[in-house]
Protein backbone atom coordinates (compact mmCIF):
# COMPACT_ATOMS: atom_id res chain seq x y z
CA UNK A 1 -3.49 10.85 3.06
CA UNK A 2 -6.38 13.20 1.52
CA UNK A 3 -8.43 14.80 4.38
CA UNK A 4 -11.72 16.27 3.06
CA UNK A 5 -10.89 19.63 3.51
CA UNK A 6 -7.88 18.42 1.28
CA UNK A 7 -10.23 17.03 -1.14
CA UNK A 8 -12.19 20.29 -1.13
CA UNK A 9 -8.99 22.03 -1.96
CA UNK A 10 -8.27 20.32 -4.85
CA UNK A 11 -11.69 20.48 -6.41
CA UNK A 12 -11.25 24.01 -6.40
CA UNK A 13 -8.03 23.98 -8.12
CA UNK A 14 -9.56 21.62 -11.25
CA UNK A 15 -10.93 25.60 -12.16
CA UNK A 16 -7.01 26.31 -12.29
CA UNK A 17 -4.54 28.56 -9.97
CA UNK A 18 -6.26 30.80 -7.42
CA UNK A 19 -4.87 33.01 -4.43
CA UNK A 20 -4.24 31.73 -0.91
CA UNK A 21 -6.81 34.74 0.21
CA UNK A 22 -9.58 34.21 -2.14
CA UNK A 23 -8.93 30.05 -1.26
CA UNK A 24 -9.89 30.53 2.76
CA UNK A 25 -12.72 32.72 2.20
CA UNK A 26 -14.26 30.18 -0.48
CA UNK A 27 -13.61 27.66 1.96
CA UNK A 28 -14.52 29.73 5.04
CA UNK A 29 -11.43 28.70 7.17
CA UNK A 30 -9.19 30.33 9.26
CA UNK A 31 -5.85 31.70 8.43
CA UNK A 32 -3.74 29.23 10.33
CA UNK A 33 -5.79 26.35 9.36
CA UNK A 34 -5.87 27.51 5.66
CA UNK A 35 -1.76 27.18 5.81
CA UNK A 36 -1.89 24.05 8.04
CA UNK A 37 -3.89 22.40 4.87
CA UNK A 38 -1.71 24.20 2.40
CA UNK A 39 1.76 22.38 4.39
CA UNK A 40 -0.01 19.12 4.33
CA UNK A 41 -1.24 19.28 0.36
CA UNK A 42 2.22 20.26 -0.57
CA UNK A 43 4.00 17.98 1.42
CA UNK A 44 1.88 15.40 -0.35
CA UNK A 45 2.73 16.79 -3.82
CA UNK A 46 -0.54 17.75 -4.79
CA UNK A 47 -0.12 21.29 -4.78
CA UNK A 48 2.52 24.23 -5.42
CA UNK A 49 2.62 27.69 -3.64
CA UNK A 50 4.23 30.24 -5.27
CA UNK A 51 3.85 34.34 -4.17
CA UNK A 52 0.11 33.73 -2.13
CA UNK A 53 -1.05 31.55 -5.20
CA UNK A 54 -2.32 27.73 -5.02
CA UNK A 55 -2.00 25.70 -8.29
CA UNK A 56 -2.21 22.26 -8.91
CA UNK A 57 1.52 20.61 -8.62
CA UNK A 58 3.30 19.00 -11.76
CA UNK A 59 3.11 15.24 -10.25
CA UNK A 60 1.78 12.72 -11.50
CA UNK A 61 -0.62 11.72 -9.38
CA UNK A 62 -1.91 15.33 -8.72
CA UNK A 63 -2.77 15.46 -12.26
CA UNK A 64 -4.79 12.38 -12.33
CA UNK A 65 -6.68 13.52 -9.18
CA UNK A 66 -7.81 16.45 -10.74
CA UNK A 67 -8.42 14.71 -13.47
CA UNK A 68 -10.66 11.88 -11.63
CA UNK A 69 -12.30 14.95 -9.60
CA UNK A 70 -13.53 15.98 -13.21
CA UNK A 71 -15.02 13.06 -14.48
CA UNK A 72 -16.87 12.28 -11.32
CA UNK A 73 -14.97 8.91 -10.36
CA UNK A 74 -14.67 10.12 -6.80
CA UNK A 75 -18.38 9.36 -5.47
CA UNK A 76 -17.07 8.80 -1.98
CA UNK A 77 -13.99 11.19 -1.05
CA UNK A 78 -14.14 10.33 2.54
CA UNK A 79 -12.14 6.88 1.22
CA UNK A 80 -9.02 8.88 0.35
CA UNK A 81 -8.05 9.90 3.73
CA UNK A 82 -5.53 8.18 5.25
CA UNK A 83 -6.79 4.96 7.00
CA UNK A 84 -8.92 3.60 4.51
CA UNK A 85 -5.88 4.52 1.38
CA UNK A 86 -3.47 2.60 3.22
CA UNK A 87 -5.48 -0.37 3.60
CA UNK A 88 -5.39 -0.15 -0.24
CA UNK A 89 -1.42 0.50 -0.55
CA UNK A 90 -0.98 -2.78 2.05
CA UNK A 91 -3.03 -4.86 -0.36
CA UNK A 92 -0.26 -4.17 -3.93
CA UNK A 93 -1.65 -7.71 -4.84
CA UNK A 94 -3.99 -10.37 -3.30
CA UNK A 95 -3.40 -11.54 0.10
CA UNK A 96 -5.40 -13.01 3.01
CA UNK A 97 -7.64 -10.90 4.18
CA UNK A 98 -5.96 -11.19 7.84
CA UNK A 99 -2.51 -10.34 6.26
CA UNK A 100 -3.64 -7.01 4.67
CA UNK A 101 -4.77 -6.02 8.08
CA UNK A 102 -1.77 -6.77 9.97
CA UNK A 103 0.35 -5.04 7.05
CA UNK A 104 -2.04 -2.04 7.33
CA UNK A 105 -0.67 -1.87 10.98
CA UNK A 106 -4.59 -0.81 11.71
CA UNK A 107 -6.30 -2.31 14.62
CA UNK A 108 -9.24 -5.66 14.01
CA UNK A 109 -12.48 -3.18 14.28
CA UNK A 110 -10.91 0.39 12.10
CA UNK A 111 -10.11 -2.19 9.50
CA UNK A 112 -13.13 -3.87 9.35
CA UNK A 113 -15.29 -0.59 9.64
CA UNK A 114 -13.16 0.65 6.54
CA UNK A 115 -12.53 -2.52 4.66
CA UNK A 116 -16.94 -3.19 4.17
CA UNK A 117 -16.83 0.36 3.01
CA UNK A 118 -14.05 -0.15 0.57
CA UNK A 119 -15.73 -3.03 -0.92
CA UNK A 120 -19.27 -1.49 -1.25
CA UNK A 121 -17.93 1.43 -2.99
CA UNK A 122 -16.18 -1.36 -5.53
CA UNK A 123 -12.57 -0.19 -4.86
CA UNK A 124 -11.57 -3.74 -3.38
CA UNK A 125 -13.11 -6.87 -4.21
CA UNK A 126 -12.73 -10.42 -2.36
CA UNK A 127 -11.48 -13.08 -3.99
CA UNK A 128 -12.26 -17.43 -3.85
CA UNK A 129 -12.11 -19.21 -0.74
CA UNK A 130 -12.80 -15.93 1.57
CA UNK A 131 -8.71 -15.53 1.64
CA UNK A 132 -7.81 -12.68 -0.94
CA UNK A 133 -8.11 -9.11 -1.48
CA UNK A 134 -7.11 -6.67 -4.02
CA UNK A 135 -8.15 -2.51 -4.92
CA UNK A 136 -10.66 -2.60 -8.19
CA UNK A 137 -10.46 0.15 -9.26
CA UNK A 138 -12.28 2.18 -11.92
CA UNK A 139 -11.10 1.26 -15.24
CA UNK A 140 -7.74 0.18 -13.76
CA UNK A 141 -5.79 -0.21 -17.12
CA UNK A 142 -6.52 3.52 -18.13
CA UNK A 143 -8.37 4.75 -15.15
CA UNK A 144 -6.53 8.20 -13.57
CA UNK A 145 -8.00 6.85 -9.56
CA UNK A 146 -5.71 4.17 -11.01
CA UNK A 147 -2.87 6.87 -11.97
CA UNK A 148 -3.74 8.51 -8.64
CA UNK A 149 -2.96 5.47 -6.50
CA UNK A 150 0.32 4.72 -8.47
CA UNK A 151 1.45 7.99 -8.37
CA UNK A 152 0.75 8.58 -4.78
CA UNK A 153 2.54 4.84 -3.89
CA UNK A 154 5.56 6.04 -5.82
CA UNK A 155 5.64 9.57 -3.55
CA UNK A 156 5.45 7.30 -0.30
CA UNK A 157 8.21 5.15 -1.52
CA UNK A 158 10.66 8.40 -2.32
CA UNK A 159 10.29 8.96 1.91
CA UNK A 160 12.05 5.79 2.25
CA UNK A 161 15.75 6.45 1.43
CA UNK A 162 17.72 3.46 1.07
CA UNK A 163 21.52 4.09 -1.04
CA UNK A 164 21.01 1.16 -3.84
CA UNK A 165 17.93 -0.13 -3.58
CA UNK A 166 14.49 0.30 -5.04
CA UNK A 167 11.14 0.41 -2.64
CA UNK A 168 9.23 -2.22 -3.91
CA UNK A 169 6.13 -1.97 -1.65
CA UNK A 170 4.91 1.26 1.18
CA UNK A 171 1.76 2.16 2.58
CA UNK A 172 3.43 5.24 3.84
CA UNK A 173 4.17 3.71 7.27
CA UNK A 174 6.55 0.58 6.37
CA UNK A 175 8.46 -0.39 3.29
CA UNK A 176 10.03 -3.15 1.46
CA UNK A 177 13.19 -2.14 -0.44
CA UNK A 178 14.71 -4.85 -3.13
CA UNK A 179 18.65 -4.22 -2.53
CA UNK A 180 20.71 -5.53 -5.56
CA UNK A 181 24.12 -4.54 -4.42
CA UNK A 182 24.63 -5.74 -1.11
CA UNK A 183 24.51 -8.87 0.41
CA UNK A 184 27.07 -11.89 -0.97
CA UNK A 185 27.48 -10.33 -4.01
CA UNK A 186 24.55 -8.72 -5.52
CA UNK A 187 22.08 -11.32 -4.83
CA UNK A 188 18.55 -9.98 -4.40
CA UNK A 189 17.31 -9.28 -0.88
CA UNK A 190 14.91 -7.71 0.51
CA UNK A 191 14.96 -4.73 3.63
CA UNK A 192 12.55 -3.35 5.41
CA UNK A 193 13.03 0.45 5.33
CA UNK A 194 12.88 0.24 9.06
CA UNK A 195 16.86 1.07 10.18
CA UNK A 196 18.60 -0.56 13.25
CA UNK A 197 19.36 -3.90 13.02
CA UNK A 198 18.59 -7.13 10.86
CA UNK A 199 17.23 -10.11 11.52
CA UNK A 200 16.43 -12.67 8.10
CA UNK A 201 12.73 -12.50 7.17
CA UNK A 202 12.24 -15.89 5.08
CA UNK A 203 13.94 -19.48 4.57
CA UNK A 204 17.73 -19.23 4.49
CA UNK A 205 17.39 -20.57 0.53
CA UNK A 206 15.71 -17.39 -0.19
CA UNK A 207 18.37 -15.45 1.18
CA UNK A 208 15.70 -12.14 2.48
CA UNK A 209 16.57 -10.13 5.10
CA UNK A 210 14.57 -7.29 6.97
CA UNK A 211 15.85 -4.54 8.87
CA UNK A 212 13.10 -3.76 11.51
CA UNK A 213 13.42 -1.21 14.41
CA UNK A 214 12.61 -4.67 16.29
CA UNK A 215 12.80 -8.28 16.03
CA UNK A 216 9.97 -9.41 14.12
CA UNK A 217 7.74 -12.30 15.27
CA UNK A 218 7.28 -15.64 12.81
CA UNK A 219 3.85 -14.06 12.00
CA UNK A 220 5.04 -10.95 10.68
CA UNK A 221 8.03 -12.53 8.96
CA UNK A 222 5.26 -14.97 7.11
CA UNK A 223 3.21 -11.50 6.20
CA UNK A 224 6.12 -9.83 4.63
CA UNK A 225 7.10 -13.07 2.94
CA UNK A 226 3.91 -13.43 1.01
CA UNK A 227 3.73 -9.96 0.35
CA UNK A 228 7.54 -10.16 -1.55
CA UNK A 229 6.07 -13.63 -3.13
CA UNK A 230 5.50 -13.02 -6.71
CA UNK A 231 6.01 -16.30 -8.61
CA UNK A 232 5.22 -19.75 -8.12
CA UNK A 233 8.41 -20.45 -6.33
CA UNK A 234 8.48 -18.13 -3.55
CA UNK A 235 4.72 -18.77 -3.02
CA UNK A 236 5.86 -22.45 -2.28
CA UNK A 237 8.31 -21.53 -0.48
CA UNK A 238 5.92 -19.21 1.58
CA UNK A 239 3.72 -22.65 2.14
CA UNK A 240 6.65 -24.49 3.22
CA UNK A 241 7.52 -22.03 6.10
CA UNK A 242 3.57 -21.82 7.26
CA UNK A 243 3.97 -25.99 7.60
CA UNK A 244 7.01 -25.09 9.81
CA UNK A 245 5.57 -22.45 12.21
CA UNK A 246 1.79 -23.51 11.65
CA UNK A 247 1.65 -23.40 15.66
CA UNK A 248 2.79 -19.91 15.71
CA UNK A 249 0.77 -18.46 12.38
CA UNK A 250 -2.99 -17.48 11.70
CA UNK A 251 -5.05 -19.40 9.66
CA UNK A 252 -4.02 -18.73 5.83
CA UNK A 253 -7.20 -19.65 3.67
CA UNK A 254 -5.27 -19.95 0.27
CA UNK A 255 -2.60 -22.30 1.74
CA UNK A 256 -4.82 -24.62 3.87
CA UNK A 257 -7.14 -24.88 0.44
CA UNK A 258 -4.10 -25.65 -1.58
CA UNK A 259 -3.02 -28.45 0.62
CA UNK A 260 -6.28 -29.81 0.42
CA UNK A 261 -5.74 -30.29 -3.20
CA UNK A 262 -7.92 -27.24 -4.69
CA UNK A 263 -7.23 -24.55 -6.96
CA UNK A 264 -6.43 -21.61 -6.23
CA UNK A 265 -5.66 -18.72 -8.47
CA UNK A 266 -2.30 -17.37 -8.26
CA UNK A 267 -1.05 -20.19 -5.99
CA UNK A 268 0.73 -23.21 -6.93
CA UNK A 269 -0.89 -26.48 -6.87
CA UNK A 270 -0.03 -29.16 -3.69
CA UNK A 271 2.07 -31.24 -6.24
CA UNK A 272 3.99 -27.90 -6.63
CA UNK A 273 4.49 -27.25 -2.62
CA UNK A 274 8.27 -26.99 -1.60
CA UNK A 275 8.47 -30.36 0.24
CA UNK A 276 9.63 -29.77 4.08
CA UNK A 277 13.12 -30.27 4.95
């Protein structure tokens, strides 16, 4: 996402516009590296370049970065480059620990490494029974690192071009796109931005599809299912289907807790389970 040399970039622009020339010498880089950063920032929509001058670009999410560059809530930059910021996008609300990882597509040990230092530097915290994880962020209701995060989700999602339906999830490397036009008319179902061929991602009753480049396996179709799982219903129905494939699944901390008959926040209780059929 935000290299450091990125970062550096933009905490020279916070001072305002300034020439591609007078940019690389402050920055002591080379001429083709200077434009390979330039590319990358504006590709990102951080920046504009007009007639050899850098200024900060109109986006949202450029704004608040400049804006969280000036009142210091960036102590760590290294944690908005790109492996540790999608772990954040792949966690949009709490999930098991496990299923972040496998959504971040990142392998057991780069996760880990990143994930400690996310949580030290208090931009994810985890949640009861060792099973959930979501970004804290600073002051998220007003915060612009909030803003940023948004803003940048939302530029992710506009790669993901799907005629009629709305991205409801990226981390820049997969997406989940709500399509309310399609399938038996106009009921809600969910793709995977992924084109080729479909294969159905959930319970027939929930009527989800995906649309992966290749089949996906019960433990990625459980992932994405929990991920899409926003009320009390689907969340059952998400426990119903790990009873089903239990032999196939990882161990899910929330849904093993709830059918021992505890609490857990955000999930239904075991009286509330879809029974299995």
């Amino acid at each position: 996402m935000l290299s450091l040399r990125g970062f550096e970039v933009m905490k020279v622009l916070v001072s305002g516009s300034i020439s591609v020339e007078e940019l690389r010498s402050r920055l002591n880089l080379s001429r083709s590296t200077m434009y390979d950063l330039l590319r990358d920032l504006r590709e990102k929509g951080l920046i504009e370049l007009r007639d050899g001058v850098v200024s900060v670009a109109g986006t949202t999410h450029a704004r608040a970065l400049v804006l969280a560059i000036e009142m210091s809530l960036l102590p760590n930059p290294r944690l908005l480059s790109d492996t540790p910021v999608r772990i954040l996008l792949s966690a949009p609300r709490p999930l098991d620990i496990g299923q972040v990882m496998r959504l971040s597509l990142l392998s057991r040990s780069t996760f880990y490494r990143w994930f400690r230092s996310l949580v030290n530097e208090g931009w994810m915290e985890v949640l009861p029974y060792r099973m959930s994880v979501s970004y804290h962020l600073v002051n998220p209701e007003s915060g612009p690192l909030h803003e940023f995060l948004v803003g940048y989700h939302s530029h992710l999602a506009s790669r993901f071009k799907v005629n009629g339906g709305v991205v409801v999830w990226t981390n820049g490397k997969q997406a989940l796109v709500r399509n309310r036009t399609g399938w038996r008319g106009g009921t809600v179902t969910a793709f995977s931005a992924f084109p080729n061929f479909g294969v159905p991602v959930f319970l027939p009753e929930v009527r989800e599809y995906a649309l992966p480049k290749r089949e996906l396996g019960p433990q990625e179709v459980f992932d994405h299912a929990c991920l899409l799982a926003d009320d009390y219903r689907l969340k059952g129905l998400c426990i119903t289907f790990y009873n089903r494939n239990r032999p196939f699944l990882a161990r899910h901390w929330a849904i093993e807790a709830v059918m021992r008959g505890e609490e857990v926040p955000g999930w239904p209780k075991k009286q509330g389970v879809v029974p299995n059929g």
